[in-house]
C-alpha atoms as a PDB file:
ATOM      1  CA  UNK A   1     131.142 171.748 130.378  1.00  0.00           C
ATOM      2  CA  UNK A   2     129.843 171.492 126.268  1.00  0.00           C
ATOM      3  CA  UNK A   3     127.696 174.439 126.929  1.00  0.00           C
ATOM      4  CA  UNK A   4     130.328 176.419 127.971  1.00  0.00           C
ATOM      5  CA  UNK A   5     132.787 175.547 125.413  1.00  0.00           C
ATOM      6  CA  UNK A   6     132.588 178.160 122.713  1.00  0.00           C
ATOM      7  CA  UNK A   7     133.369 177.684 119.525  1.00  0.00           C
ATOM      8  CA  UNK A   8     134.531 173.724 119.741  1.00  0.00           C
ATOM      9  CA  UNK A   9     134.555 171.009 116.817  1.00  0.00           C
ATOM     10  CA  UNK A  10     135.884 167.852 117.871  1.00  0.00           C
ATOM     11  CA  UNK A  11     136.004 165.555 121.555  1.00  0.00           C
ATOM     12  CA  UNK A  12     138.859 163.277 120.871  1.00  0.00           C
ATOM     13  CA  UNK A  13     138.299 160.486 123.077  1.00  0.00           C
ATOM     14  CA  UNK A  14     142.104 159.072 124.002  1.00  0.00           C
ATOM     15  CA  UNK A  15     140.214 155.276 123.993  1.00  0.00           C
ATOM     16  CA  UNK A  16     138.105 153.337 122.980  1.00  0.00           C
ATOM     17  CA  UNK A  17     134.750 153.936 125.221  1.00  0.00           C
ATOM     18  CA  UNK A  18     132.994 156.932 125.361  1.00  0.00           C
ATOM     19  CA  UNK A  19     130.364 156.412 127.944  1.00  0.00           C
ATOM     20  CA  UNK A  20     132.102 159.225 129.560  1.00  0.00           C
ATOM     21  CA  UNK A  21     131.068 161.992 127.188  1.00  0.00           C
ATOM     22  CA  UNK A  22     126.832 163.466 127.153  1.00  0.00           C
ATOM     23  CA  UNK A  23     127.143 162.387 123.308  1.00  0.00           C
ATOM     24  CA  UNK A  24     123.351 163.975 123.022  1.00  0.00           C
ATOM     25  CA  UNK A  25     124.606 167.166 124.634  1.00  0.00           C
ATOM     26  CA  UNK A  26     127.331 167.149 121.799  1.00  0.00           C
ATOM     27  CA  UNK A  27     125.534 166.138 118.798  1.00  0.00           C
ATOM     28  CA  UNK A  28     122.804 168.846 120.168  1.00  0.00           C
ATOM     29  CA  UNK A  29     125.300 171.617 119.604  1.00  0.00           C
ATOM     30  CA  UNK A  30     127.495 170.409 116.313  1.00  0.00           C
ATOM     31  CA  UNK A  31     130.389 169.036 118.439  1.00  0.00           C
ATOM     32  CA  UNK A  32     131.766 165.954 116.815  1.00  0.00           C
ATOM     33  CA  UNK A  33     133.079 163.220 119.250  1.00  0.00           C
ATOM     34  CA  UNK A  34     135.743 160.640 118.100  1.00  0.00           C
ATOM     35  CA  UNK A  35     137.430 157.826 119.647  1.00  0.00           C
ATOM     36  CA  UNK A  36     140.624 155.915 119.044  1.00  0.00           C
ATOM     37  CA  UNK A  37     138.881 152.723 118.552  1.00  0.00           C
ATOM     38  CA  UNK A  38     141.802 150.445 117.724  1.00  0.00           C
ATOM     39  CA  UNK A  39     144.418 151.734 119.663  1.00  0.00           C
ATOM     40  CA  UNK A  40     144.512 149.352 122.068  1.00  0.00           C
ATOM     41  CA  UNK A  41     143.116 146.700 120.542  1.00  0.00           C
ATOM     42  CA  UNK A  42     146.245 144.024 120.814  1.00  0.00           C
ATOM     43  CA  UNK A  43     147.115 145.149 124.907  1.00  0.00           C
ATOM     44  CA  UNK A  44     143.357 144.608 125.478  1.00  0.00           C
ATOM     45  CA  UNK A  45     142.921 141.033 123.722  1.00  0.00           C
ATOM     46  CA  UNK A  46     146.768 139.521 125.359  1.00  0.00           C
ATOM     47  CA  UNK A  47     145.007 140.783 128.822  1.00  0.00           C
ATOM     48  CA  UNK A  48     141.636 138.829 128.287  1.00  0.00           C
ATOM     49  CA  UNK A  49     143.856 135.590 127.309  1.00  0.00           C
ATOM     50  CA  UNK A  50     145.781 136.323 129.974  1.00  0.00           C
ATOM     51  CA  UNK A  51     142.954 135.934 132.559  1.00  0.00           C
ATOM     52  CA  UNK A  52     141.557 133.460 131.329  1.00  0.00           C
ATOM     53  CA  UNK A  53     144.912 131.493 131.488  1.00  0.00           C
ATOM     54  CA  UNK A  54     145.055 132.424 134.988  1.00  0.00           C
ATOM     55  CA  UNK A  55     142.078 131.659 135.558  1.00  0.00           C
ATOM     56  CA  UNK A  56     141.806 127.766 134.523  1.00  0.00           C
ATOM     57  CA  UNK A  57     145.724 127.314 135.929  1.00  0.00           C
ATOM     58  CA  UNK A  58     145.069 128.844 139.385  1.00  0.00           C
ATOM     59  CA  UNK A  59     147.711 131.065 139.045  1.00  0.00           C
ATOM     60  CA  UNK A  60     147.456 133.697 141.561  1.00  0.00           C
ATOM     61  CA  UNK A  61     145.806 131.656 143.656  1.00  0.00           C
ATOM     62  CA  UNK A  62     149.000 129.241 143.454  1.00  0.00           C
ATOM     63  CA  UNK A  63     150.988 132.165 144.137  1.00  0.00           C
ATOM     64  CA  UNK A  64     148.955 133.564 147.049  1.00  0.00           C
ATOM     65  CA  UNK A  65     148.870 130.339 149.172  1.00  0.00           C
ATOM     66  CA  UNK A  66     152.934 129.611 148.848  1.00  0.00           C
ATOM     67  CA  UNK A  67     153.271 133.282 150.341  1.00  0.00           C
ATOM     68  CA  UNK A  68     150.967 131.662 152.783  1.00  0.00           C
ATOM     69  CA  UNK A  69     152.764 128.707 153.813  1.00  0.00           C
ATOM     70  CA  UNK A  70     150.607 126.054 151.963  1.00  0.00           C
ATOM     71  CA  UNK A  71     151.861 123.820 149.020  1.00  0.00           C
ATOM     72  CA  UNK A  72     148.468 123.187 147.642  1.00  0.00           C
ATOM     73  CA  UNK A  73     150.213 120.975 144.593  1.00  0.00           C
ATOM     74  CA  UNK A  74     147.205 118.416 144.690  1.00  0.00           C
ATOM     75  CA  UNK A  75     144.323 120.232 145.638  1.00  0.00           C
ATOM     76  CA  UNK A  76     144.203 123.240 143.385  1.00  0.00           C
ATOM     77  CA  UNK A  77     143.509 121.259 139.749  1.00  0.00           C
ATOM     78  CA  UNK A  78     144.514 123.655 137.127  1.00  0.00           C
ATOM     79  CA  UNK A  79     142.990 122.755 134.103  1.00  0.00           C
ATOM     80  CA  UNK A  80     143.629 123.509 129.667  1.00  0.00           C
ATOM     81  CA  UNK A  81     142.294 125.978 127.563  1.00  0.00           C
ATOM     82  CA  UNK A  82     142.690 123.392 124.938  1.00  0.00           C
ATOM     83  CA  UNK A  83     139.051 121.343 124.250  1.00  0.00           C
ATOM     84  CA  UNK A  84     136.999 124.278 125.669  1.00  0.00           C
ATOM     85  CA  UNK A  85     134.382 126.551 124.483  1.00  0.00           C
ATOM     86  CA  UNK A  86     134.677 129.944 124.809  1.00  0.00           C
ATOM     87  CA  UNK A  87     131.950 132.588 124.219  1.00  0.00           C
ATOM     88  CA  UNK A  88     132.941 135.934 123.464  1.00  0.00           C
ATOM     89  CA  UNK A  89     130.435 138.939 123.650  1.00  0.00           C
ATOM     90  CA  UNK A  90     130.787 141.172 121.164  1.00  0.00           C
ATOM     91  CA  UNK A  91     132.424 140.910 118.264  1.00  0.00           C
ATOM     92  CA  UNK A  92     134.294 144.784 117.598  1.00  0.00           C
ATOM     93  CA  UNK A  93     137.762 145.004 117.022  1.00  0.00           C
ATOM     94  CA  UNK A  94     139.013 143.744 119.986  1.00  0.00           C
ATOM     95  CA  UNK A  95     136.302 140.366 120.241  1.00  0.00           C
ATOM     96  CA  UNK A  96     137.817 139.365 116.950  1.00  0.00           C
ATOM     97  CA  UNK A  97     141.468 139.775 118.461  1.00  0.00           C
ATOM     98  CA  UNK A  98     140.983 137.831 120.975  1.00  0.00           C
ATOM     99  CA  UNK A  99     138.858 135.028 118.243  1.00  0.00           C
ATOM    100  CA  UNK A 100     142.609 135.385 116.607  1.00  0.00           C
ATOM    101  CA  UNK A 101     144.799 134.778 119.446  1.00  0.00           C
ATOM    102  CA  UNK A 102     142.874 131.594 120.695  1.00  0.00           C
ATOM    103  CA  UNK A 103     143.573 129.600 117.203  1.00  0.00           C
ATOM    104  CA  UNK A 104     146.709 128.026 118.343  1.00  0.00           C
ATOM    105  CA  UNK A 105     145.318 126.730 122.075  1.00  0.00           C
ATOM    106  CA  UNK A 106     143.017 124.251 119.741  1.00  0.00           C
ATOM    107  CA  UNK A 107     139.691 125.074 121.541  1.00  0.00           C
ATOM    108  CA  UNK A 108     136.903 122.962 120.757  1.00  0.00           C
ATOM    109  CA  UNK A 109     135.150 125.959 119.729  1.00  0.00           C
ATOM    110  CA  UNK A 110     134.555 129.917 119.832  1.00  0.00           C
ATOM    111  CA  UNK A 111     131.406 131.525 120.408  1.00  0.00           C
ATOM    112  CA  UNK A 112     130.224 134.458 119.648  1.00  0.00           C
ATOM    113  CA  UNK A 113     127.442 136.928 120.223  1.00  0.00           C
ATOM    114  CA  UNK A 114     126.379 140.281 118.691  1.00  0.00           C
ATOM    115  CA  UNK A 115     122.926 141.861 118.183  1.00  0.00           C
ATOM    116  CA  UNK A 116     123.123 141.257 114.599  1.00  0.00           C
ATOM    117  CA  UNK A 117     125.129 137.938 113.115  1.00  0.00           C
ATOM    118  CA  UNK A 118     128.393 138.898 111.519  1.00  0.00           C
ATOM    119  CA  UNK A 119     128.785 137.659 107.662  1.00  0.00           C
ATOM    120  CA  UNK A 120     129.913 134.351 106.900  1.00  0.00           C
ATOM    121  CA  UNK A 121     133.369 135.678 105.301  1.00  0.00           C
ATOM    122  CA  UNK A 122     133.905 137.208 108.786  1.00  0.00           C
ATOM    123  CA  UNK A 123     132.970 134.008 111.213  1.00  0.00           C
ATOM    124  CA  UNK A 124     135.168 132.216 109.030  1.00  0.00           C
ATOM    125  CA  UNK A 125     138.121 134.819 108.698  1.00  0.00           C
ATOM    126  CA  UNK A 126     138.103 134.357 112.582  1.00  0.00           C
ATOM    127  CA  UNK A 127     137.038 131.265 113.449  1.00  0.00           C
ATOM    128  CA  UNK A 128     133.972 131.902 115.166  1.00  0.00           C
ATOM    129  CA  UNK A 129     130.195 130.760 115.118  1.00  0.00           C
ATOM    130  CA  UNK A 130     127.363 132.790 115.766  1.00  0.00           C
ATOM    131  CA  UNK A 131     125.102 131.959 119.195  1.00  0.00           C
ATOM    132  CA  UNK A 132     122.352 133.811 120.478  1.00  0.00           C
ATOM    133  CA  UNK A 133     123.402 135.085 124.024  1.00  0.00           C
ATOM    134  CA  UNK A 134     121.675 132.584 126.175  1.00  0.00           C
ATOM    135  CA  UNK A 135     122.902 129.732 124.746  1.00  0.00           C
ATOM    136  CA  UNK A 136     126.397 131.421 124.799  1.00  0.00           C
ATOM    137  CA  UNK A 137     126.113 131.591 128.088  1.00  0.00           C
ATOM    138  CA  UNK A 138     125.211 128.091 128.223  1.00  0.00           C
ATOM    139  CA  UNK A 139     127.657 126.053 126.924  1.00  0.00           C
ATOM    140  CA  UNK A 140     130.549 128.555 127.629  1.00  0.00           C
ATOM    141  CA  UNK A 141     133.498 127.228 129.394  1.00  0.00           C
ATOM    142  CA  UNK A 142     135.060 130.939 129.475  1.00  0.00           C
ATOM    143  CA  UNK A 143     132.971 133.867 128.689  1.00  0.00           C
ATOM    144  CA  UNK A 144     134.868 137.440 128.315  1.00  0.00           C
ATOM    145  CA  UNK A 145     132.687 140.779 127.712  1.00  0.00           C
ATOM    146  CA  UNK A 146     133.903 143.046 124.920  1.00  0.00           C
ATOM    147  CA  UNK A 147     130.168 144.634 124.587  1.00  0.00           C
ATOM    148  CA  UNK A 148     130.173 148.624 124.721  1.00  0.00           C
ATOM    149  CA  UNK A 149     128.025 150.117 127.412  1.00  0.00           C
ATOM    150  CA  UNK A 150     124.600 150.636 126.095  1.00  0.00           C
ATOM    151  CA  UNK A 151     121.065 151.104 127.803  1.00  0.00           C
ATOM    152  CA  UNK A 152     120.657 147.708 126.464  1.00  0.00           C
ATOM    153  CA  UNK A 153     123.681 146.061 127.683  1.00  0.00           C
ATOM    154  CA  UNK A 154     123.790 147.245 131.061  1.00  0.00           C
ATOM    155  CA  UNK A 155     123.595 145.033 133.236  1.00  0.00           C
ATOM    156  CA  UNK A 156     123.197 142.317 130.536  1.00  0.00           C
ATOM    157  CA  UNK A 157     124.581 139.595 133.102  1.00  0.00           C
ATOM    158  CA  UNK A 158     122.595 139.432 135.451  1.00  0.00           C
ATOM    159  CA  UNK A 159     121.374 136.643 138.165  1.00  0.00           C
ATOM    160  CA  UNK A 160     119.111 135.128 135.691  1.00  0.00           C
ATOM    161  CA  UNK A 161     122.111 135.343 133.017  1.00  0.00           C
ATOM    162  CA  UNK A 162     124.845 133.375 135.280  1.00  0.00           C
ATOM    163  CA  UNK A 163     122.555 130.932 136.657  1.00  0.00           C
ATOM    164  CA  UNK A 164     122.593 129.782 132.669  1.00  0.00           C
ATOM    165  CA  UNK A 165     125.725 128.826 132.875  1.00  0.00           C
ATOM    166  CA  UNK A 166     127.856 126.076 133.787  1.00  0.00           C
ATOM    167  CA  UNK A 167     129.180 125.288 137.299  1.00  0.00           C
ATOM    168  CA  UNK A 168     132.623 125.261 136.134  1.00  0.00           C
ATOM    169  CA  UNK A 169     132.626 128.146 133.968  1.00  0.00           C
ATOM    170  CA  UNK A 170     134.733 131.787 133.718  1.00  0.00           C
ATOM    171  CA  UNK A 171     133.075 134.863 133.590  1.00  0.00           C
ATOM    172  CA  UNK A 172     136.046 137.509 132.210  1.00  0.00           C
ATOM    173  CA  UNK A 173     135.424 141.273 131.478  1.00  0.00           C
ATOM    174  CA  UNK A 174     137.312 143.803 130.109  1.00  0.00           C
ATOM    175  CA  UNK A 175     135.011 146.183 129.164  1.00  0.00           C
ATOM    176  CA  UNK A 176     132.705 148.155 131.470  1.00  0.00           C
ATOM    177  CA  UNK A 177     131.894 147.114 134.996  1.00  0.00           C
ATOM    178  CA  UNK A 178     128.094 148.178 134.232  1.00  0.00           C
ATOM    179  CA  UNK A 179     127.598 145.435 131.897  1.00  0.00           C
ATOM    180  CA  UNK A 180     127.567 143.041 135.588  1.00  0.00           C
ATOM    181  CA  UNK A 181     125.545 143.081 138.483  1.00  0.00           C
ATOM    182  CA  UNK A 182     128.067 142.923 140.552  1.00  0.00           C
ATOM    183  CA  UNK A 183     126.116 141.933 143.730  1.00  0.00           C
ATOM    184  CA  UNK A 184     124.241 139.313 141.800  1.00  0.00           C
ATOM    185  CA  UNK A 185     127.830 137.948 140.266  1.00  0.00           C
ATOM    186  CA  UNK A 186     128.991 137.820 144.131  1.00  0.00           C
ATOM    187  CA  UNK A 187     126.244 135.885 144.804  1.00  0.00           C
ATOM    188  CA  UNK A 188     127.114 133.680 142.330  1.00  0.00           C
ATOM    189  CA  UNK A 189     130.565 133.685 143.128  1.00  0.00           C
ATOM    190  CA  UNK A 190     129.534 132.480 147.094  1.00  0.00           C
ATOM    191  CA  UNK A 191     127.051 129.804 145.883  1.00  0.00           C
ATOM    192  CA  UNK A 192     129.440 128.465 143.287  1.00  0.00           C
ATOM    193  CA  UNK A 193     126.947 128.959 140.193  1.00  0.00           C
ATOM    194  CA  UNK A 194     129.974 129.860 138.072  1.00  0.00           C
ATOM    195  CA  UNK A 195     134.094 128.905 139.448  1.00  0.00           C
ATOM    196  CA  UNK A 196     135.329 132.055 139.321  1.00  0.00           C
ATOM    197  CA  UNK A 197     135.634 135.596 137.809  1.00  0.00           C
ATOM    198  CA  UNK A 198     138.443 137.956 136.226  1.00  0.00           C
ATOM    199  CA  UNK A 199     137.457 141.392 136.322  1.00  0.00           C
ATOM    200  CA  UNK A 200     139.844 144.846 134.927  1.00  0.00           C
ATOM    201  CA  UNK A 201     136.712 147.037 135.327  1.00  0.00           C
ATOM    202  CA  UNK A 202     133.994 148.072 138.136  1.00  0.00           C
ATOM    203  CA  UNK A 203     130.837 149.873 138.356  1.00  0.00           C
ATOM    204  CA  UNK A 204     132.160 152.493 140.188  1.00  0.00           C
ATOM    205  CA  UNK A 205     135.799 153.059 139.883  1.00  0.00           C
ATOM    206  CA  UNK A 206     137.874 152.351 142.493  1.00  0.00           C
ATOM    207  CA  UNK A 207     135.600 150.508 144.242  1.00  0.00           C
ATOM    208  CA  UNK A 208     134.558 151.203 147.844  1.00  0.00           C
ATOM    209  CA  UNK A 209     135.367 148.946 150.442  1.00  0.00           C
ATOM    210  CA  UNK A 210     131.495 148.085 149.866  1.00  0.00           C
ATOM    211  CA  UNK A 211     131.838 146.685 146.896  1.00  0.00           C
ATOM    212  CA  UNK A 212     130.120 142.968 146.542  1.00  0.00           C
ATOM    213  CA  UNK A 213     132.573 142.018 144.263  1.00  0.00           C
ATOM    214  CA  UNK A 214     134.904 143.046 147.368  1.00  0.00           C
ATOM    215  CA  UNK A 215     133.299 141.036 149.361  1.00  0.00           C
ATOM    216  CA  UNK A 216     133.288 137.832 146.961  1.00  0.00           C
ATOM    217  CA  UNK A 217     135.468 134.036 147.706  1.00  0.00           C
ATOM    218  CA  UNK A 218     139.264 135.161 147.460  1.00  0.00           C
ATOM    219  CA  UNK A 219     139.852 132.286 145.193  1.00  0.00           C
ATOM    220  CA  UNK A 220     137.392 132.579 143.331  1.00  0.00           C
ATOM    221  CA  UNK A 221     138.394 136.057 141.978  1.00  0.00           C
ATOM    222  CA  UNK A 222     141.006 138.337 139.813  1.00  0.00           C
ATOM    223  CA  UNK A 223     140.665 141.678 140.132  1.00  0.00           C
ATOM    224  CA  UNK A 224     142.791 144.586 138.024  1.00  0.00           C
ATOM    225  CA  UNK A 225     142.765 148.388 138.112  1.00  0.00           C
ATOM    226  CA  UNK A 226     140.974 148.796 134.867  1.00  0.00           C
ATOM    227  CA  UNK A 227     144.491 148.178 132.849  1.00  0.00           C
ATOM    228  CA  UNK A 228     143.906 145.787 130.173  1.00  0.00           C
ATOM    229  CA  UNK A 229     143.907 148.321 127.927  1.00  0.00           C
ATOM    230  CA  UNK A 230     147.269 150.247 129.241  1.00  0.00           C
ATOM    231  CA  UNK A 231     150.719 149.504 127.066  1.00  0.00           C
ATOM    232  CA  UNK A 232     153.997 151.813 126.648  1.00  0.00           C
ATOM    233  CA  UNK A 233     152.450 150.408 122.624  1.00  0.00           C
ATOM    234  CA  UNK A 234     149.159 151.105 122.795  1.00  0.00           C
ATOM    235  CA  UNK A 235     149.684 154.019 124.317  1.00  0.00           C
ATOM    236  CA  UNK A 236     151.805 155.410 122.072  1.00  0.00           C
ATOM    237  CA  UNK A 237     149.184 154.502 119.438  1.00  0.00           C
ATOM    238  CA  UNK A 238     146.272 156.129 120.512  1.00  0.00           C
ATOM    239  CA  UNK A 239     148.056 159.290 121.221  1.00  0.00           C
ATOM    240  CA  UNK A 240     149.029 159.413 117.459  1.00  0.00           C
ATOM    241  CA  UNK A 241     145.348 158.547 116.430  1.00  0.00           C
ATOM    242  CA  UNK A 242     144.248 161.367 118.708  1.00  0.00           C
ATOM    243  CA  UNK A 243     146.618 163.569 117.754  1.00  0.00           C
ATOM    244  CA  UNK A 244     146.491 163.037 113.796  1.00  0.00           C
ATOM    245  CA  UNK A 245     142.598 163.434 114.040  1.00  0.00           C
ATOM    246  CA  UNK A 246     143.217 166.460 115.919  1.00  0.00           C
ATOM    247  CA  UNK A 247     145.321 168.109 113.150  1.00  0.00           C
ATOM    248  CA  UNK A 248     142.931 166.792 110.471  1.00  0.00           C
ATOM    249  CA  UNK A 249     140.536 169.306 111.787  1.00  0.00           C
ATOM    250  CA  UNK A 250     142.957 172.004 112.333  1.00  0.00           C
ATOM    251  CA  UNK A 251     143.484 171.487 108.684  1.00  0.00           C
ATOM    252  CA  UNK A 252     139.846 171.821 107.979  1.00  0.00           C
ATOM    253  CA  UNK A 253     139.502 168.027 107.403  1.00  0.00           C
ATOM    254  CA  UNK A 254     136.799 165.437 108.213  1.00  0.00           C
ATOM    255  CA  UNK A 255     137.998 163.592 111.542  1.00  0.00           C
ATOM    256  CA  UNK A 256     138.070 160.036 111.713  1.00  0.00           C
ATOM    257  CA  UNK A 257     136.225 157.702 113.675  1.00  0.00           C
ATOM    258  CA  UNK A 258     132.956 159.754 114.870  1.00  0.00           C
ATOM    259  CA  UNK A 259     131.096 158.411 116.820  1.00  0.00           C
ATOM    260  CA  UNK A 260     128.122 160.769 116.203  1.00  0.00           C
ATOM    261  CA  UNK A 261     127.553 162.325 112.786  1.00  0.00           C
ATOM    262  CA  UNK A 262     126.496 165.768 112.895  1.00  0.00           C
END
């Protein structure tokens, strides 16, 4: 599709990831490829709290067995967000949002990991402290995935990865589905290594009926249609980014946000 584009300048990206675009294939032939990296930033860090609220209350699970005729009041143990540690992975634009947002549930403390430590001024603008992944994944009550999909992070939990972590803990992502192996997490999931998953995205999207993740303890999962993102407001906000850097170039103007330099 690049190589028979013609004359083009700019890929505006309507989101934040761009694993869908041959970025070589672009940068190969001039083409400049931008996102809208903080468009939905806010929608995307309420959704990951929102899990993870779900998640240690048993919401839907509540929910699902009153539809089902069962009034499970002393058997399904909800638990607080307050006293925990969370461990968020990756700390971009929308890690740090969700850093934010946790403040007033007075965790014990928040995690985070990144390939390369962030400056003090910035773990204490947000209230985070630097841990090397494993040891993240280690003392993690909640863990939520805001990594980018990268040769390096695919995959980057693993079997080896959640057998790190505790029995009890949440495993949340809202970024790619490729950053899980998803038939080692359903493993998991079955042998009760970790208490439960919230997932918005999949490896391959839908999912088959084959999916392992499909095929993974009811209770012990959340699964959504790859909206965390999706907002009347953030929607409205990326198609303004888009569109502004769109006319910037029109204009003969530098775009913003490039994600490859040419």
């Amino acid at each position: 599709m690049v190589a028979k584009a013609g004359p083009l300048k700019l890929i505006q990206q309507p989101s934040a990831g761009y694993d869908n675009i041959d970025i070589k294939a672009c940068s190969d032939r001039g083409i400049r490829v931008a996102n809208a990296p903080t468009g939905n930033t806010v929608t995307v860090a309420e959704h990951t709290i929102a899990m993870g609220l779900a998640l240690l209350r048993k919401l839907v699970h509540a929910d699902r067995s009153i539809r089902a005729g069962r009034w499970d009041r002393l058997t399904l143990q909800p638990s607080e967000l307050g006293g925990k540690t969370w461990g968020v992975v990756g700390l971009g634009q929308i890690g740090r949002a969700v850093a934010l947002r946790l403040r007033p549930f007075g965790l014990a403390k928040v995690l985070y990991y990144e390939p390369h430590q962030a400056p003090k001024e910035v773990e204490e603008q947000y209230g985070v402290e630097y841990s090397p992944l494993p040891m993240l994944l280690k003392s993690s009550d909640i863990v939520s995935l805001h990594a980018p999909l990268t040769d390096s992070t695919r995959n980057m939990i693993g079997a080896d990865a959640l057998s790190s972590m505790k029995s009890g803990a949440y495993l949340i992502n809202v970024s790619r589905g490729q950053l899980v192996d998803e038939a080692a997490l359903a493993d998991a999931l079955r042998k009760q290594t970790i208490a439960g998953v919230a997932t918005d995205n999949f490896a391959e999207e839908p999912p088959s009926a084959a999916d392992p993740l499909l095929q993974a303890p009811e209770d012990k999962t959340l699964f959504y249609p790859h909206i965390a993102g999706m907002s009347p407001e953030s929607g409205r906000r990326i198609m303004m980014m888009s569109a502004e850097n769109i006319a910037r170039v029109l204009a003969g103007r530098d775009p913003l946000y490039v994600v490859n330099p040419v």
